[in-house]
Structure formats: structure tokens, C-alpha cells
PDB file of N, CA and C in Angstrom:
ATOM      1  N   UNK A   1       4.320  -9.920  -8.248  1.00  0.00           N
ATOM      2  CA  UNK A   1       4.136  -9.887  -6.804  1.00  0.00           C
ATOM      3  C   UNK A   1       2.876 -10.673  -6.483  1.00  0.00           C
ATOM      4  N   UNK A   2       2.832 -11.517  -5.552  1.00  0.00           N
ATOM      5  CA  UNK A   2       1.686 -12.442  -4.856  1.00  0.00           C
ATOM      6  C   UNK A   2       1.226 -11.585  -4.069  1.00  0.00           C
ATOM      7  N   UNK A   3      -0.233 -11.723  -4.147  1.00  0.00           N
ATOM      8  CA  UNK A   3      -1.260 -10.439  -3.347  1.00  0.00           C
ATOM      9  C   UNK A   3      -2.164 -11.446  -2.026  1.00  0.00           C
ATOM     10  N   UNK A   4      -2.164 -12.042  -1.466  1.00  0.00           N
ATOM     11  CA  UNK A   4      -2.931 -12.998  -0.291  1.00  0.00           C
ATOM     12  C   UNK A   4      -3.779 -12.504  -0.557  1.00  0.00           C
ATOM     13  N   UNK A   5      -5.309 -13.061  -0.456  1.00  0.00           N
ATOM     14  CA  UNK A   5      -6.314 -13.036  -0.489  1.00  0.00           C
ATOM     15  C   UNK A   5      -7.380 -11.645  -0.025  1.00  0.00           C
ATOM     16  N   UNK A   6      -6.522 -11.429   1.302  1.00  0.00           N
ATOM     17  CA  UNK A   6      -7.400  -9.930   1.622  1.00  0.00           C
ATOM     18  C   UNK A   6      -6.926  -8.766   0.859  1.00  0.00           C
ATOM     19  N   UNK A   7      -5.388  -8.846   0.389  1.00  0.00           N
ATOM     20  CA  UNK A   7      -4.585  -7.800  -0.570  1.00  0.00           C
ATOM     21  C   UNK A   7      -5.498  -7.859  -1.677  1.00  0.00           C
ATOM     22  N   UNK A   8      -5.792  -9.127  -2.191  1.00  0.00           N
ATOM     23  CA  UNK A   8      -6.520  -8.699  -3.657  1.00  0.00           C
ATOM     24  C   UNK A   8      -7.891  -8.579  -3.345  1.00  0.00           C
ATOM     25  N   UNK A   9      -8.169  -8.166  -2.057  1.00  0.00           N
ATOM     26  CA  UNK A   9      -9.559  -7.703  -2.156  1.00  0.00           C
ATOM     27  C   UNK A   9      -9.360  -6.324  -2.021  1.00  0.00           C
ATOM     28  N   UNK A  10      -8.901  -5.934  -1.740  1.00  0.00           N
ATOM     29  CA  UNK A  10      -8.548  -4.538  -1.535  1.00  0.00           C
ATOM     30  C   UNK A  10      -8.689  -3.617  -2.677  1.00  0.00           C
ATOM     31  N   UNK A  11      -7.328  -4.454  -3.495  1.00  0.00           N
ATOM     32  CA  UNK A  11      -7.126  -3.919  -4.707  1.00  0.00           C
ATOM     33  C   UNK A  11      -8.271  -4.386  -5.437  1.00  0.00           C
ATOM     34  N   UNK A  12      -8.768  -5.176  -5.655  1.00  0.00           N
ATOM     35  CA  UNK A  12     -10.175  -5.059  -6.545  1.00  0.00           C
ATOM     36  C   UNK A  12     -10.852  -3.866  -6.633  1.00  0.00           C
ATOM     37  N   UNK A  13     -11.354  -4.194  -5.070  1.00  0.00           N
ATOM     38  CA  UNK A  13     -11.866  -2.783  -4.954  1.00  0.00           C
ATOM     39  C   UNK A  13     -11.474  -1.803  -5.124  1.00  0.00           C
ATOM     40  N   UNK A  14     -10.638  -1.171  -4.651  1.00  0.00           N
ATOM     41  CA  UNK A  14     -10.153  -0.027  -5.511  1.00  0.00           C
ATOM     42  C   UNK A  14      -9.802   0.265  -6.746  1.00  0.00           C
ATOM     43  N   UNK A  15      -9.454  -0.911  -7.566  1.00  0.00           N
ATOM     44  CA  UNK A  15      -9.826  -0.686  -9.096  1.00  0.00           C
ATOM     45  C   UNK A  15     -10.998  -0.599  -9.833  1.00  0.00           C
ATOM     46  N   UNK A  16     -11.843  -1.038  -8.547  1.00  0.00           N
ATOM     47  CA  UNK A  16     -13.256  -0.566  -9.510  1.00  0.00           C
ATOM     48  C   UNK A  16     -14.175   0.463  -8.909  1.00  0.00           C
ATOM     49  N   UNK A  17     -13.720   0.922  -7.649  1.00  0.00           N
ATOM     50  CA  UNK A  17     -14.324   2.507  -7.408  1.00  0.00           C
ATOM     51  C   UNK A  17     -13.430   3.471  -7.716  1.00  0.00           C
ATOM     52  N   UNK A  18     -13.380   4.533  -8.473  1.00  0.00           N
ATOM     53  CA  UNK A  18     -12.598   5.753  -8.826  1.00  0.00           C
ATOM     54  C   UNK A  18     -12.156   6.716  -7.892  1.00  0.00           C
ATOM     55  N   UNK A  19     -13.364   6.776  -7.061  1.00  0.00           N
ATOM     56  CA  UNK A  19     -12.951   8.057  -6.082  1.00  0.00           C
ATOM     57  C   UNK A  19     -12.427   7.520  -4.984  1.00  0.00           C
ATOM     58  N   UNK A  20     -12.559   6.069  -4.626  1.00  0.00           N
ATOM     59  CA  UNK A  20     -11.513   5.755  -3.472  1.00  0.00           C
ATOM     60  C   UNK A  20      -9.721   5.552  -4.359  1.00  0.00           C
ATOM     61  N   UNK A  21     -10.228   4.946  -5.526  1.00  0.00           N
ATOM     62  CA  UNK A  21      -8.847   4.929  -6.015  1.00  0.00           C
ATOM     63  C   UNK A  21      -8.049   6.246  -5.900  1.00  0.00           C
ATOM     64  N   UNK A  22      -8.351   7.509  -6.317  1.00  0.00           N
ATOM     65  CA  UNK A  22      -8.047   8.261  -5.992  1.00  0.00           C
ATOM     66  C   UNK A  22      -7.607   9.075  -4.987  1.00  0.00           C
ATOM     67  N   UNK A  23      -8.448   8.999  -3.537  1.00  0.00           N
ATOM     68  CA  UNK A  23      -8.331   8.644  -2.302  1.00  0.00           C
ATOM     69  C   UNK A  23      -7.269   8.063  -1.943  1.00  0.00           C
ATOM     70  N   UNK A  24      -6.596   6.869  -2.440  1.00  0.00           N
ATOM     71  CA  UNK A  24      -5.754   6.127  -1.998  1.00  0.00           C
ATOM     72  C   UNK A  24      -4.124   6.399  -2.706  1.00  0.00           C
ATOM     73  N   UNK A  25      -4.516   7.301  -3.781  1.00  0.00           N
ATOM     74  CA  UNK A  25      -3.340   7.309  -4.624  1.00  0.00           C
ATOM     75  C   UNK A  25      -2.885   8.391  -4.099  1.00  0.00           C
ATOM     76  N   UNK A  26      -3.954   9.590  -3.582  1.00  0.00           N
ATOM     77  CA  UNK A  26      -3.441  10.801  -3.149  1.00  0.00           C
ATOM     78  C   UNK A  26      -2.656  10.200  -1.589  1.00  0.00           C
ATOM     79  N   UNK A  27      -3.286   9.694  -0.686  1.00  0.00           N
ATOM     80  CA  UNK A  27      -2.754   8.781   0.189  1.00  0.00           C
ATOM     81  C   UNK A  27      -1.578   8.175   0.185  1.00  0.00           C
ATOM     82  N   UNK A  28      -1.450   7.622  -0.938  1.00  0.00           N
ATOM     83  CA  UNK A  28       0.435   6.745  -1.405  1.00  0.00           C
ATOM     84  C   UNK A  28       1.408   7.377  -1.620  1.00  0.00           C
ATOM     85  N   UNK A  29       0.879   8.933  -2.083  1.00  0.00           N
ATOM     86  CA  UNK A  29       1.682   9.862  -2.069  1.00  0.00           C
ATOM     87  C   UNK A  29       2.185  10.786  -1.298  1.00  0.00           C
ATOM     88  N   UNK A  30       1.126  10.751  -0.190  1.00  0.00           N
ATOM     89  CA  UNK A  30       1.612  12.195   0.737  1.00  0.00           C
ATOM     90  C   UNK A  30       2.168  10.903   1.891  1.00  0.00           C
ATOM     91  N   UNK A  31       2.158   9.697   2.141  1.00  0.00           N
ATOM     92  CA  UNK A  31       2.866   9.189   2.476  1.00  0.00           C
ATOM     93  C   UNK A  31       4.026   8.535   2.559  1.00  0.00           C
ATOM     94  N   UNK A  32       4.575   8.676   1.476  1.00  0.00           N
ATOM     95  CA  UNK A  32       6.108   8.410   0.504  1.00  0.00           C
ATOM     96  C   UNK A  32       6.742   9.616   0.782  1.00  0.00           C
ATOM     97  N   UNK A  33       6.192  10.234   0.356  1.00  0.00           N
ATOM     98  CA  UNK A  33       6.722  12.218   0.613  1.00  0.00           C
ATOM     99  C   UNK A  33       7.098  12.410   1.690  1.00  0.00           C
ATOM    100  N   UNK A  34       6.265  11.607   2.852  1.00  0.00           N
ATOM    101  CA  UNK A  34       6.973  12.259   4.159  1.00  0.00           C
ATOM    102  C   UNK A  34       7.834  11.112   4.886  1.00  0.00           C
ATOM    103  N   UNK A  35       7.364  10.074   4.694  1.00  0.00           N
ATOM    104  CA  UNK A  35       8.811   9.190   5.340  1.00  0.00           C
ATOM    105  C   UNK A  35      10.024   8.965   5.031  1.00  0.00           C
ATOM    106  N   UNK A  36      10.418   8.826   5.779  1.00  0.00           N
ATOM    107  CA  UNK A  36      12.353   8.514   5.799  1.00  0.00           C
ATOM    108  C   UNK A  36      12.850   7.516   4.735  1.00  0.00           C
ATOM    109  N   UNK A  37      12.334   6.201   5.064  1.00  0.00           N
ATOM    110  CA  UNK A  37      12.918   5.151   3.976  1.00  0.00           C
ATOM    111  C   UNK A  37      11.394   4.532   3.354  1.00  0.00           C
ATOM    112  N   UNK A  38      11.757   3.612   2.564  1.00  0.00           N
ATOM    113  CA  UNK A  38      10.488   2.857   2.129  1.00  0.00           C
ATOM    114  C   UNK A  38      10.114   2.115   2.563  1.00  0.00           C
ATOM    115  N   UNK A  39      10.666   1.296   3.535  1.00  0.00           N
ATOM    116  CA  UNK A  39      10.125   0.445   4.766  1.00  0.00           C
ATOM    117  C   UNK A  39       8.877   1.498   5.807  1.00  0.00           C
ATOM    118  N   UNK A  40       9.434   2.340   5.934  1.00  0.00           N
ATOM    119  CA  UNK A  40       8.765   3.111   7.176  1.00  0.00           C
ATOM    120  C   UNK A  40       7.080   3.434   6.386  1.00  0.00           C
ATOM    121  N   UNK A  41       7.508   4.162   4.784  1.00  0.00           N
ATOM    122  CA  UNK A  41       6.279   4.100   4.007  1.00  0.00           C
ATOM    123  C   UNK A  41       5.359   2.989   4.076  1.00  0.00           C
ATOM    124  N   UNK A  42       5.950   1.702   3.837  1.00  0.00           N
ATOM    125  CA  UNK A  42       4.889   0.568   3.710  1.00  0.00           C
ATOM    126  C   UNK A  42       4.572   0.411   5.150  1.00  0.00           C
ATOM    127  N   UNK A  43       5.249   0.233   6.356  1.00  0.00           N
ATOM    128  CA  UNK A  43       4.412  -0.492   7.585  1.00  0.00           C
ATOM    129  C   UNK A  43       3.507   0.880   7.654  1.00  0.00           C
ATOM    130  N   UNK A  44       3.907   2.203   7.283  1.00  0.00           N
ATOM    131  CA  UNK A  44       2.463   3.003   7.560  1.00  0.00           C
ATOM    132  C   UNK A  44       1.570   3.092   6.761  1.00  0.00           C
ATOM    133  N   UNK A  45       1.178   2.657   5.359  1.00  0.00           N
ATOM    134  CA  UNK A  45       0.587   2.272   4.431  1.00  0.00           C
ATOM    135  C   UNK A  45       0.283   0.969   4.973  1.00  0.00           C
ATOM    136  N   UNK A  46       0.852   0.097   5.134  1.00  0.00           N
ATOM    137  CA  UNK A  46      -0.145  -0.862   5.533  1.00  0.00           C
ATOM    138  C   UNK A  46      -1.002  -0.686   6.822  1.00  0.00           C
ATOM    139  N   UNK A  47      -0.643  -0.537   7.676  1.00  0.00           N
ATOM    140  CA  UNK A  47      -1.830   0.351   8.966  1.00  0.00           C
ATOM    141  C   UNK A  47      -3.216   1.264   8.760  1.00  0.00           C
ATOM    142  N   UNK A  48      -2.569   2.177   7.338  1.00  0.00           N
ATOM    143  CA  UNK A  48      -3.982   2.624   7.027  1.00  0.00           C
ATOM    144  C   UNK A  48      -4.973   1.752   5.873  1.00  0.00           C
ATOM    145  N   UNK A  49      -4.127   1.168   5.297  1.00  0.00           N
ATOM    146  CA  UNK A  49      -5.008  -0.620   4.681  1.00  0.00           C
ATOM    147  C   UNK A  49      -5.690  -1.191   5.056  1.00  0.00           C
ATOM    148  N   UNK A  50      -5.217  -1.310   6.656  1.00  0.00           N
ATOM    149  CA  UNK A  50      -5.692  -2.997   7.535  1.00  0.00           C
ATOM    150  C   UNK A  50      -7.316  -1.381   8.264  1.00  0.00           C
ATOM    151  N   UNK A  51      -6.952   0.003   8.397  1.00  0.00           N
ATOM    152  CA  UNK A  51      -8.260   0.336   9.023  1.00  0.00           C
ATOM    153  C   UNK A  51      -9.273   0.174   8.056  1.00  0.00           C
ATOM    154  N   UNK A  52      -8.766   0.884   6.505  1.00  0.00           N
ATOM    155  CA  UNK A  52      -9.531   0.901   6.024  1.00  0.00           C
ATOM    156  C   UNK A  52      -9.936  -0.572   5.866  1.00  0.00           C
ATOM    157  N   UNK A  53      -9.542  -1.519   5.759  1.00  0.00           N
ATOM    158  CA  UNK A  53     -10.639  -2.776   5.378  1.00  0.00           C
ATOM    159  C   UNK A  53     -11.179  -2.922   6.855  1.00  0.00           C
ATOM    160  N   UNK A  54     -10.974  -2.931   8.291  1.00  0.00           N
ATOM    161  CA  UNK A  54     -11.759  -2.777   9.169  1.00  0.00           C
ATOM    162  C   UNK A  54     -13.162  -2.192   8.838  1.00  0.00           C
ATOM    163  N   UNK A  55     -12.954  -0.452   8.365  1.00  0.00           N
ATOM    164  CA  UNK A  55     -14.351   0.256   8.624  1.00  0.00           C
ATOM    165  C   UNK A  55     -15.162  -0.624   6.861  1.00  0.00           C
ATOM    166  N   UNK A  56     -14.623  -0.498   6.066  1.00  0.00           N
ATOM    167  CA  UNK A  56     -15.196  -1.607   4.626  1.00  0.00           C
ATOM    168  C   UNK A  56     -16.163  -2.719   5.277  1.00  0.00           C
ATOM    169  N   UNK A  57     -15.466  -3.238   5.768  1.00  0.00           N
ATOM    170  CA  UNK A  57     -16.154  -5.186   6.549  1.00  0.00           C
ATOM    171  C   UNK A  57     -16.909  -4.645   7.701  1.00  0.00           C
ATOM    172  N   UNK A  58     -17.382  -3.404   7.341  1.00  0.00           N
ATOM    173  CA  UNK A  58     -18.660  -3.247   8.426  1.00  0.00           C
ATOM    174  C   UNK A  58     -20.153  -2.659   7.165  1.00  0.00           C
ATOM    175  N   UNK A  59     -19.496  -2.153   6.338  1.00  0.00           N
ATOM    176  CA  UNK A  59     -20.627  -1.427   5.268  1.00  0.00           C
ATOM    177  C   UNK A  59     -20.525  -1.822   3.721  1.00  0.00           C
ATOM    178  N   UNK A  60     -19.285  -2.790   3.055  1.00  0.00           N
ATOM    179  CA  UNK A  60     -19.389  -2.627   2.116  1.00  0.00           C
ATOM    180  C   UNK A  60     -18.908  -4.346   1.519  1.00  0.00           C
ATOM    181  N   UNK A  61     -19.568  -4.867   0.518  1.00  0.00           N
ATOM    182  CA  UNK A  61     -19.254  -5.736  -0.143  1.00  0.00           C
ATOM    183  C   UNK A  61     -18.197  -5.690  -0.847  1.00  0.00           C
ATOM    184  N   UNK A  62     -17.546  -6.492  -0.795  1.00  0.00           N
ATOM    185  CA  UNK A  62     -17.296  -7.692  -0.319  1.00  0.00           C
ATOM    186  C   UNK A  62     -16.465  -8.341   1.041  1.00  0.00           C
ATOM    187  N   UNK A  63     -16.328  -7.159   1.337  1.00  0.00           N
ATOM    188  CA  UNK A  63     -15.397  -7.281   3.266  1.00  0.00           C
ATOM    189  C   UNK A  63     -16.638  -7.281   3.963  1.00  0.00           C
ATOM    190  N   UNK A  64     -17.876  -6.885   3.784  1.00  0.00           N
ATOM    191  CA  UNK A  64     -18.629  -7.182   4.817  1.00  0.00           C
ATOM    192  C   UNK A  64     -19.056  -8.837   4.924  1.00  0.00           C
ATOM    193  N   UNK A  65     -18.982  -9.643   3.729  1.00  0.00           N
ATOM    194  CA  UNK A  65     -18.955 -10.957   3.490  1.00  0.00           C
ATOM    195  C   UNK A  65     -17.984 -11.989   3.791  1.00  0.00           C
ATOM    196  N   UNK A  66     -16.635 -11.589   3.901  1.00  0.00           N
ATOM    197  CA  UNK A  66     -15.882 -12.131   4.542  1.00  0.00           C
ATOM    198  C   UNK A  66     -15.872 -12.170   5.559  1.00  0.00           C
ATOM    199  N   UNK A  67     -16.216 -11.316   6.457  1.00  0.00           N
ATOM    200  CA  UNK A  67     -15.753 -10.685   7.307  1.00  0.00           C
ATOM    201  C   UNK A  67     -16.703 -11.467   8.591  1.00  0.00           C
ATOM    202  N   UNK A  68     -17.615 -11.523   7.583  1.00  0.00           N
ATOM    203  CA  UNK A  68     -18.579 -12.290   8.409  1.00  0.00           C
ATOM    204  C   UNK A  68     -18.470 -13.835   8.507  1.00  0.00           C
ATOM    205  N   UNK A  69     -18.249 -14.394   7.408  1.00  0.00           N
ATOM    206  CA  UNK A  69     -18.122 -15.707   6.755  1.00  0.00           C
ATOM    207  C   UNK A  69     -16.380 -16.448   8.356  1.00  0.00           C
ATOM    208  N   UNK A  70     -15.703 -15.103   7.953  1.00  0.00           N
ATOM    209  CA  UNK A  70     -14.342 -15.921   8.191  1.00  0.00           C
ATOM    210  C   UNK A  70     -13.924 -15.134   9.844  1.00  0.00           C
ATOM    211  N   UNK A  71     -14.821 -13.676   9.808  1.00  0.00           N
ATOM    212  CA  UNK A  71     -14.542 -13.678  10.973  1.00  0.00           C
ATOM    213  C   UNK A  71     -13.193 -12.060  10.604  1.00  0.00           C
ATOM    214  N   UNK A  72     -12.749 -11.330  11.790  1.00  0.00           N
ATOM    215  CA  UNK A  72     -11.740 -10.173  11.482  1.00  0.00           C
ATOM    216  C   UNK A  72     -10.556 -10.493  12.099  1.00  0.00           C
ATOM    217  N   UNK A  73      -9.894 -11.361  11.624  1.00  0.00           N
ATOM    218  CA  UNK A  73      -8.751 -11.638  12.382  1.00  0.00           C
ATOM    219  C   UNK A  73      -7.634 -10.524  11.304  1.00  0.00           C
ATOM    220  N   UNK A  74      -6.560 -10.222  11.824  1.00  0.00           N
ATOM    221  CA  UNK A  74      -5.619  -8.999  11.775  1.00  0.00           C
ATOM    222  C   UNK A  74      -5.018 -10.057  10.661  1.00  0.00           C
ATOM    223  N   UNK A  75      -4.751  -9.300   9.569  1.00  0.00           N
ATOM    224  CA  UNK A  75      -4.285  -9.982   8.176  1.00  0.00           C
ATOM    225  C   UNK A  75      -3.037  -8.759   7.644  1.00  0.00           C
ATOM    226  N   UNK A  76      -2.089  -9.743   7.361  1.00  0.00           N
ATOM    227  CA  UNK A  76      -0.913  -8.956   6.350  1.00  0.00           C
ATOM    228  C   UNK A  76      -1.629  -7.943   4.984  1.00  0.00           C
ATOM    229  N   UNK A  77      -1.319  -7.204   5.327  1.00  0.00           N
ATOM    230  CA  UNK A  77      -1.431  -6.152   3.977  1.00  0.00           C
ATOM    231  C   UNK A  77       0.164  -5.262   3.284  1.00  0.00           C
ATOM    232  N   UNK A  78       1.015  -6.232   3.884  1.00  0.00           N
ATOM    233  CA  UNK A  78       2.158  -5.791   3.547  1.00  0.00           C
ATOM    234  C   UNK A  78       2.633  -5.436   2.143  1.00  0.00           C
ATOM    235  N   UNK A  79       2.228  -7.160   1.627  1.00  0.00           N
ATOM    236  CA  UNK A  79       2.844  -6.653   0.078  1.00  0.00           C
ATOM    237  C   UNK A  79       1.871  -5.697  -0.661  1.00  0.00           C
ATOM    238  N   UNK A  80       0.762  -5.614  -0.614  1.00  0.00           N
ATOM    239  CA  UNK A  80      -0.135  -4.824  -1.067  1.00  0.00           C
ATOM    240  C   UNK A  80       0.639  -3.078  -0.967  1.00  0.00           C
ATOM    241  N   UNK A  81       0.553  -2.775   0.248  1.00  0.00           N
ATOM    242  CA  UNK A  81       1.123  -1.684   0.705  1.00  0.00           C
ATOM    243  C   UNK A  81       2.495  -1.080  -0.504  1.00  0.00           C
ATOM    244  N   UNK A  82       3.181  -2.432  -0.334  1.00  0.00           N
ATOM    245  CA  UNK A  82       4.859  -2.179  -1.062  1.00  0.00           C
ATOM    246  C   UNK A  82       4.138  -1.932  -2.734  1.00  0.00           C
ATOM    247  N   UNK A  83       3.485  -2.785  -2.936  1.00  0.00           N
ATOM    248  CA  UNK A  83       2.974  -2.843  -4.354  1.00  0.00           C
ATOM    249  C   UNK A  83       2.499  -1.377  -4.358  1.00  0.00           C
ATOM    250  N   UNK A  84       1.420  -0.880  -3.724  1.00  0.00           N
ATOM    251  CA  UNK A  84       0.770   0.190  -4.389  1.00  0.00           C
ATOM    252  C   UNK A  84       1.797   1.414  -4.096  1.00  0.00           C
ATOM    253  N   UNK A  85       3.024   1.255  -3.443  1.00  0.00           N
ATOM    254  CA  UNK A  85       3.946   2.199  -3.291  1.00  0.00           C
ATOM    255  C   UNK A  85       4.858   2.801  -4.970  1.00  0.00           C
ATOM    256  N   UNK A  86       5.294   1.011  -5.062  1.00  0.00           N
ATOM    257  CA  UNK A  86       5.900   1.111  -6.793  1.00  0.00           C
ATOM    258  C   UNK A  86       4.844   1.832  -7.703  1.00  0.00           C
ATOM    259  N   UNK A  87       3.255   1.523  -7.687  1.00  0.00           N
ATOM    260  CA  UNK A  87       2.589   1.895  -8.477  1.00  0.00           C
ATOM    261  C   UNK A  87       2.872   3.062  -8.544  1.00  0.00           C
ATOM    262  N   UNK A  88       2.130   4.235  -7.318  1.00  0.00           N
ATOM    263  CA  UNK A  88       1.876   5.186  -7.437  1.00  0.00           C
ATOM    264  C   UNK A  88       2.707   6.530  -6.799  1.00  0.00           C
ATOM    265  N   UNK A  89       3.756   5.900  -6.121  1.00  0.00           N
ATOM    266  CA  UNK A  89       4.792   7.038  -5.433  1.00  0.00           C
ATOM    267  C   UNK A  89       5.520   7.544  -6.365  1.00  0.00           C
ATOM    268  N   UNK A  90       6.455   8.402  -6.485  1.00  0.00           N
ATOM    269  CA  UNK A  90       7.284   8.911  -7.220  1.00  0.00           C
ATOM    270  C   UNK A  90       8.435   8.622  -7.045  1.00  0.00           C
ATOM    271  N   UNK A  91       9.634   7.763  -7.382  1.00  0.00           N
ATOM    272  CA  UNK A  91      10.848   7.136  -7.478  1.00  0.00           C
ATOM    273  C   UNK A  91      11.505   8.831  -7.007  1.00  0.00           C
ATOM    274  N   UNK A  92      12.229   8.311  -5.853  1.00  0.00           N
ATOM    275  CA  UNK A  92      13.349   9.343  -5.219  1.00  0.00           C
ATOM    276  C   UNK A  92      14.275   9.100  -5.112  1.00  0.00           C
ATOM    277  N   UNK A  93      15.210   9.823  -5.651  1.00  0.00           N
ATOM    278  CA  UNK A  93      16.776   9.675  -5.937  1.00  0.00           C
ATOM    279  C   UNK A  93      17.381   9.096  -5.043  1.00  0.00           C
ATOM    280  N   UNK A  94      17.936   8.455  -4.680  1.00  0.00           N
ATOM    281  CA  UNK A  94      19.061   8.270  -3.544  1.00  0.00           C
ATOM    282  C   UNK A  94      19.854   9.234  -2.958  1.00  0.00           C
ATOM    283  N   UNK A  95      19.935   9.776  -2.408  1.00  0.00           N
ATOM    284  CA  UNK A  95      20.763  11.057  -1.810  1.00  0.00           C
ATOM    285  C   UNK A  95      22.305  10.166  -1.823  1.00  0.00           C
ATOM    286  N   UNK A  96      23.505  11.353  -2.730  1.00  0.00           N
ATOM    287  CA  UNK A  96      24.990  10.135  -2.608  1.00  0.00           C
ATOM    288  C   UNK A  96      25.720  11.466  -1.792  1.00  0.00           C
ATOM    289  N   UNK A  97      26.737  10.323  -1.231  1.00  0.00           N
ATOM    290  CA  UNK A  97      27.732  11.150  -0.213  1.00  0.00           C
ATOM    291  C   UNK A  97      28.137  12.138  -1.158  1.00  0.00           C
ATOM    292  N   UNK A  98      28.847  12.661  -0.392  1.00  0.00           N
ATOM    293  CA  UNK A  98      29.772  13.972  -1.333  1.00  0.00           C
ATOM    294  C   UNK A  98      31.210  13.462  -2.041  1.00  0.00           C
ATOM    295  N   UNK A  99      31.555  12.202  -1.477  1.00  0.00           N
ATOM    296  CA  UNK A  99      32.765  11.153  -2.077  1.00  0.00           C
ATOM    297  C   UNK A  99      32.617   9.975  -2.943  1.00  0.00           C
ATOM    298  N   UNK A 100      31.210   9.609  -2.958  1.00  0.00           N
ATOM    299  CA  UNK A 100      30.551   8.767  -3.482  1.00  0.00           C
ATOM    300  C   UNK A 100      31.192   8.753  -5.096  1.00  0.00           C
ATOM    301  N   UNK A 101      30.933   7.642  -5.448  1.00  0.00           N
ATOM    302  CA  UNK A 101      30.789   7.411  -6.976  1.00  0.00           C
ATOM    303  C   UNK A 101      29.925   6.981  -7.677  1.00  0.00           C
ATOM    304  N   UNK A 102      29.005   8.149  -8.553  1.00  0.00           N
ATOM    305  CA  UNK A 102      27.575   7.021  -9.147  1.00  0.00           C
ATOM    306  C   UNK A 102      27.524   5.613  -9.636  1.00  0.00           C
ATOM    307  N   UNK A 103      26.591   5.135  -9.289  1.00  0.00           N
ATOM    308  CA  UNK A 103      26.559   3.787  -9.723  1.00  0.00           C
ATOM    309  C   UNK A 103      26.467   3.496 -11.263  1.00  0.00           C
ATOM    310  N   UNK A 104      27.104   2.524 -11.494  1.00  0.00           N
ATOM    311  CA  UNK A 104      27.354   2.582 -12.738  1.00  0.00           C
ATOM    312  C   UNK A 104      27.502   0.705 -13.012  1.00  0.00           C
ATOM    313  N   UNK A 105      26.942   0.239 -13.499  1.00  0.00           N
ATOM    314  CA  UNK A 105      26.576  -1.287 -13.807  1.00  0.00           C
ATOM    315  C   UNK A 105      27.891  -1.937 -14.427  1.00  0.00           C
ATOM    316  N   UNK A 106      28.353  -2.895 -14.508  1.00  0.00           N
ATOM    317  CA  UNK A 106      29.610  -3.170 -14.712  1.00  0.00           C
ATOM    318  C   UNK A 106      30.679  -2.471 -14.414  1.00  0.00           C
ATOM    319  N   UNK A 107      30.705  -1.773 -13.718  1.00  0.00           N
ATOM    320  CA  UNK A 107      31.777  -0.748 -13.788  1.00  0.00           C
ATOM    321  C   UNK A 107      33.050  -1.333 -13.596  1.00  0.00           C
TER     322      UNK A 107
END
């Protein structure tokens, strides 16, 4: 997956502070848990991305350096979002009709 420039700042950062990583994982989770599909998960995962690098690019390196340098214009954090979903959510079954037939690969 290709991360744009503010995505892999993100994730930097959070791979190298623990307790936001954590923060964010507990976050990926209680937000997977409660939405409907995985679309609905990521545009609301990405919303709380784009604040958190808002309040970051006021107190913390390296968003306060950009931020300044390039300015806060509203940036995709989409794939980021989808990415840290695969990472850290828990794969949920597909709910099948009651007529359904499991999927089954060549079948």
C-alpha cells in the first residue's frame, strides 16, 4: 500500500511513540466494532487522523514543521486509515443468508 506523504508521517510517528500507538490501536478497534461496513470504519478513522494531525502541527515535531513550512491544507488520510484498519481490527465474518452457499474457491 502507498502511504502519501502526510500518511507516513503519521505512521512514523506512531511507530515510534508507544502510548499513542496504543491510543490509536485501542481507537482502530472500538471503531471497527461499531460500524456497519468497512468503508464507514475508514472515512471515520480517517476524520479522527486528519484531527489528530491538526492538534500534532500545533505542538509536536514533525507536523509542527510541516505545517509551517507547507502550510494546513486538508490532506487525504484515507489509505492510512484502511491500512491501520487491516493492521489492527479484528477480521469479521461476513454474516451469510440463511440460503447462501459458503464460498468456496473453484467451486
Amino acid at each position: 500500500m502507498s502511504l502519501n506523504r502526510a500518511e507516513q508521517m503519521v505512521f512514523d510517528y506512531l511507530q515510534q511513540q508507544p502510548d499513542e500507538k496504543r491510543h490509536w490501536q485501542h481507537k482502530v478497534t472500538g471503531i471497527s466494532a461499531r460500524a456497519r461496513d468497512p468503508h464507514g470504519a475508514a472515512l471515520e478513522l480517517e476524520g479522527e487522523l486528519w484531527r489528530f494531525f491538526e492538534e500534532r502541527s500545533g505542538v509536536a515535531s514533525p507536523f509542527r514543521e510541516t505545517a509551517q513550512r507547507e502550510g494546513l491544507r486538508r490532506t487525504s488520510l484515507r489509505n492510512l486509515a484502511e491500512y491501520l484498519l487491516r493492521l489492527w481490527a479484528p477480521v469479521k465474518a461476513r454474516p451469510r443468508g440463511e440460503n447462501e452457499e459458503p464460498w468456496r474457491p473453484y467451486a
